[in-house]
C-alpha atoms as a PDB file:
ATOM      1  CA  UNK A   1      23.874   8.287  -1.343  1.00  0.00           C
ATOM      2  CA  UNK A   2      25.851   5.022  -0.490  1.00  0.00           C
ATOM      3  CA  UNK A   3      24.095   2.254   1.627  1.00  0.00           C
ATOM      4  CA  UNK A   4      26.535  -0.096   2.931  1.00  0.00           C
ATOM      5  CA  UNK A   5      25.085  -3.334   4.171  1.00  0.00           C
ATOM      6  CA  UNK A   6      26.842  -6.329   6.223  1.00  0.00           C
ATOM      7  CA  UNK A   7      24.821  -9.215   6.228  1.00  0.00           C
ATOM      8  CA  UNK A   8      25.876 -11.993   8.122  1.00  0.00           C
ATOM      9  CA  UNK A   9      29.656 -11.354   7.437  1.00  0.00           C
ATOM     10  CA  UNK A  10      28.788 -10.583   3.701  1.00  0.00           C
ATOM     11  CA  UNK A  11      29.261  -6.828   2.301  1.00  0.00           C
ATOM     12  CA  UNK A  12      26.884  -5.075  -0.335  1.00  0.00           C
ATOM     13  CA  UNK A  13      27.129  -1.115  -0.945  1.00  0.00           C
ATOM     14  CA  UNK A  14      24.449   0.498  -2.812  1.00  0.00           C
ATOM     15  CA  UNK A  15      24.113   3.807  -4.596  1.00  0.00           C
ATOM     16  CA  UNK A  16      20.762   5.288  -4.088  1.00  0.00           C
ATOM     17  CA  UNK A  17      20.857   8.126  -6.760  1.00  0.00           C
ATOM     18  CA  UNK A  18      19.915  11.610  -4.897  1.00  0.00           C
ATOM     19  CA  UNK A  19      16.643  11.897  -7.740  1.00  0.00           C
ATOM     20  CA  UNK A  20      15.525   8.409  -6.959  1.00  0.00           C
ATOM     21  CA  UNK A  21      15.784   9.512  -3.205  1.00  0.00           C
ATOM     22  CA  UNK A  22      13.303  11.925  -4.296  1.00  0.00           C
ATOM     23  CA  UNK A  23      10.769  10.469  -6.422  1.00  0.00           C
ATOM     24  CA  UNK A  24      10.871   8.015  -3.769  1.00  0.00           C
ATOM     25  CA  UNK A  25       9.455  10.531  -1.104  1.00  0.00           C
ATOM     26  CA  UNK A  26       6.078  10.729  -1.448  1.00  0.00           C
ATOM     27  CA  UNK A  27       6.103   6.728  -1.046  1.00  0.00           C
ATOM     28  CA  UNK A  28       8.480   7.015   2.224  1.00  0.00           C
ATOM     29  CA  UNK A  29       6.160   9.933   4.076  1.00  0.00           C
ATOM     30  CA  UNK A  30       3.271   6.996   3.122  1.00  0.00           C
ATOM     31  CA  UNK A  31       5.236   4.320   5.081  1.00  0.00           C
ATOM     32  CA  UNK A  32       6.283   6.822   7.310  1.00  0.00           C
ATOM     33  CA  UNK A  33       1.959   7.210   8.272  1.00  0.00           C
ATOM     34  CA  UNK A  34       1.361   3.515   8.224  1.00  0.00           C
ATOM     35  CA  UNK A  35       4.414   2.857  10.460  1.00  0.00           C
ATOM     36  CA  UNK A  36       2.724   5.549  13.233  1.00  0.00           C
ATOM     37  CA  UNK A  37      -0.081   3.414  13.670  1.00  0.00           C
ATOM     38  CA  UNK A  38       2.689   0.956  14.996  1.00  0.00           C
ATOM     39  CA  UNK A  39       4.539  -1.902  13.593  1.00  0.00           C
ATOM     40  CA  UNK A  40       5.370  -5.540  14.143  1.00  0.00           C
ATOM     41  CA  UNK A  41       8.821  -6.058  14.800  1.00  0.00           C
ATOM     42  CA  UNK A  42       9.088 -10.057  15.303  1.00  0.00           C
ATOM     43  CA  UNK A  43       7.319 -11.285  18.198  1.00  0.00           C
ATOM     44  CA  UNK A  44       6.236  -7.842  19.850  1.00  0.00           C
ATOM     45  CA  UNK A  45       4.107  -5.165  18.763  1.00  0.00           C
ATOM     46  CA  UNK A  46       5.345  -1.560  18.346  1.00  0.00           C
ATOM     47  CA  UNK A  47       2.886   1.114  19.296  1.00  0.00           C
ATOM     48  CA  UNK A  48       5.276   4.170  18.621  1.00  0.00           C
ATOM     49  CA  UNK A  49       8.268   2.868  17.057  1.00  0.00           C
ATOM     50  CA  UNK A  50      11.323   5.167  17.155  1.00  0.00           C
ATOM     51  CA  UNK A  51      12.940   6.444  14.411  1.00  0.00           C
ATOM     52  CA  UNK A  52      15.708   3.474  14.411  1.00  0.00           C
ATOM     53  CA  UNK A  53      13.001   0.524  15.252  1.00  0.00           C
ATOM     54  CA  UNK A  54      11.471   1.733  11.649  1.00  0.00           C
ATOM     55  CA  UNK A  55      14.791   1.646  10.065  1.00  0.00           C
ATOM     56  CA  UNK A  56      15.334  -1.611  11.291  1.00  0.00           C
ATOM     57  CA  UNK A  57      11.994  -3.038   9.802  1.00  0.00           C
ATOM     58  CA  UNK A  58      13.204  -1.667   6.827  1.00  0.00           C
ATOM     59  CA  UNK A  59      16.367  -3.101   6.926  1.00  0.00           C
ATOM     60  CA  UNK A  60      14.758  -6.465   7.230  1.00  0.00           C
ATOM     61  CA  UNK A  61      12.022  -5.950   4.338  1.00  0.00           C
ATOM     62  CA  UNK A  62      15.665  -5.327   2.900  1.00  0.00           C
ATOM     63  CA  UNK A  63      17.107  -8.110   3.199  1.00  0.00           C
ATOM     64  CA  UNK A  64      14.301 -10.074   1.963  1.00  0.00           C
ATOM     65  CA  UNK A  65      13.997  -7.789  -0.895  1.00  0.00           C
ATOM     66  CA  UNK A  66      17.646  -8.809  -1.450  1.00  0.00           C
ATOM     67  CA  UNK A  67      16.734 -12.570  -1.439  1.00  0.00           C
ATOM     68  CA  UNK A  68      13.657 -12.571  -3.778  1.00  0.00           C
ATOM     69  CA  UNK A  69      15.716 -10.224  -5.946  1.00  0.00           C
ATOM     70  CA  UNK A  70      13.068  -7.290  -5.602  1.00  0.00           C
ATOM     71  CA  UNK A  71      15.354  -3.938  -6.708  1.00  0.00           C
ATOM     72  CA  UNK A  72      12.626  -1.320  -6.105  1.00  0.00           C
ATOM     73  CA  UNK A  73      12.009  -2.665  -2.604  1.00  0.00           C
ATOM     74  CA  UNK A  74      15.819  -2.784  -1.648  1.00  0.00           C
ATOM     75  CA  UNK A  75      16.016   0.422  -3.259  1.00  0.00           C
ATOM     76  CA  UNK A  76      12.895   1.388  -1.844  1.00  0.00           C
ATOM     77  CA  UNK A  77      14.047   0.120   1.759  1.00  0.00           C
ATOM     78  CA  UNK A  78      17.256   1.353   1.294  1.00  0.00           C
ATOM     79  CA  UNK A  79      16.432   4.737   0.359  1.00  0.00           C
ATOM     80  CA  UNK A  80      13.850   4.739   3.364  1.00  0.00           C
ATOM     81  CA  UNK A  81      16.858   4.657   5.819  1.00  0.00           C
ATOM     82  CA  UNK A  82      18.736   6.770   4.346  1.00  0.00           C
ATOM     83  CA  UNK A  83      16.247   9.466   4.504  1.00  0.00           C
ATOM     84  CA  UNK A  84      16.224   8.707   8.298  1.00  0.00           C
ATOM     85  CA  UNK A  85      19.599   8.266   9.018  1.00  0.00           C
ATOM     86  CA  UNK A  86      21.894  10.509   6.049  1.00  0.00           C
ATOM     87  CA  UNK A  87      24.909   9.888   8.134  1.00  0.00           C
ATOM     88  CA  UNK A  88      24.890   6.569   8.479  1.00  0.00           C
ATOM     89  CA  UNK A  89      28.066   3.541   7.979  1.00  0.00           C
ATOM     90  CA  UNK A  90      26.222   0.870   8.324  1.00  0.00           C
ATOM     91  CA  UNK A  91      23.580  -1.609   8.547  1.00  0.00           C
ATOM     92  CA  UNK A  92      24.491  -4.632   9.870  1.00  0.00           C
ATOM     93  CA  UNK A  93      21.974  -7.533  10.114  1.00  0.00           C
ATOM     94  CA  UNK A  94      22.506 -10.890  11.784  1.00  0.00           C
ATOM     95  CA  UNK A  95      19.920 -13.597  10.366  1.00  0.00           C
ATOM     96  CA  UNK A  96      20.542 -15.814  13.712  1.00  0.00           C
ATOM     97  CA  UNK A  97      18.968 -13.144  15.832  1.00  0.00           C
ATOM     98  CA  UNK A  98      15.791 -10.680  16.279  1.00  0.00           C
ATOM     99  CA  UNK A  99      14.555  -7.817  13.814  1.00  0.00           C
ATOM    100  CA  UNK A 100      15.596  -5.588  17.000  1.00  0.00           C
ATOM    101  CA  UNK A 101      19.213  -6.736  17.312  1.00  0.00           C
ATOM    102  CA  UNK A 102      19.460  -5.076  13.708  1.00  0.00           C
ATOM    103  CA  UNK A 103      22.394  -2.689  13.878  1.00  0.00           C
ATOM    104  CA  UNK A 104      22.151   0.882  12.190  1.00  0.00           C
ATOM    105  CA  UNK A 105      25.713   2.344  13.089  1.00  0.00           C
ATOM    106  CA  UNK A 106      25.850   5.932  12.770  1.00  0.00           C
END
């Protein structure tokens, strides 16, 4: 599955293979459980996030992953939305504004 990625203007696809997608399961339905405990997105605390306010957590551990040059937690991150979201274009992140303005186009 192709991940394509926009961030701030700049434009990275990546190829999560379908058998990494699923030895990568067990480790998504894990973040999956944490996340339902709620999550910290910026300056506000998520009790139940939805769906999309997960993916854009992950799209943000992705982008950091991307600067300290961590592969297996962009793939792991990217892999994580994809399993969410199979049909989506594109994540677009914008480092000037909040986690929440993170934009997962379908």
């Amino acid at each position: 599955m192709i991940l394509n990625i926009n961030i701030d203007q700049e434009y990275f696809q990546l190829d999560v293979p379908d058998g990494l997608m699923t030895e990568l399961a067990p480790i998504m339905n894990d973040m999956d459980k944490d996340f339902d405990n709620g999550i910290q997105m910026g300056r506000f605390w998520i009790d139940n996030p939805s769906d999309e306010q997960r993916c854009q957590l992950a799209a943000n551990n992705l982008v950091n992953a991307m600067h300290a040059e961590n592969k297996r937690m962009l793939y792991l991150m990217s892999a994580y939305i994809l399993n969410k979201f199979p049909t989506v274009q594109e994540v677009m992140v914008n480092s000037d504004y909040e986690m929440q303005d993170i934009d997962i186009r379908l």
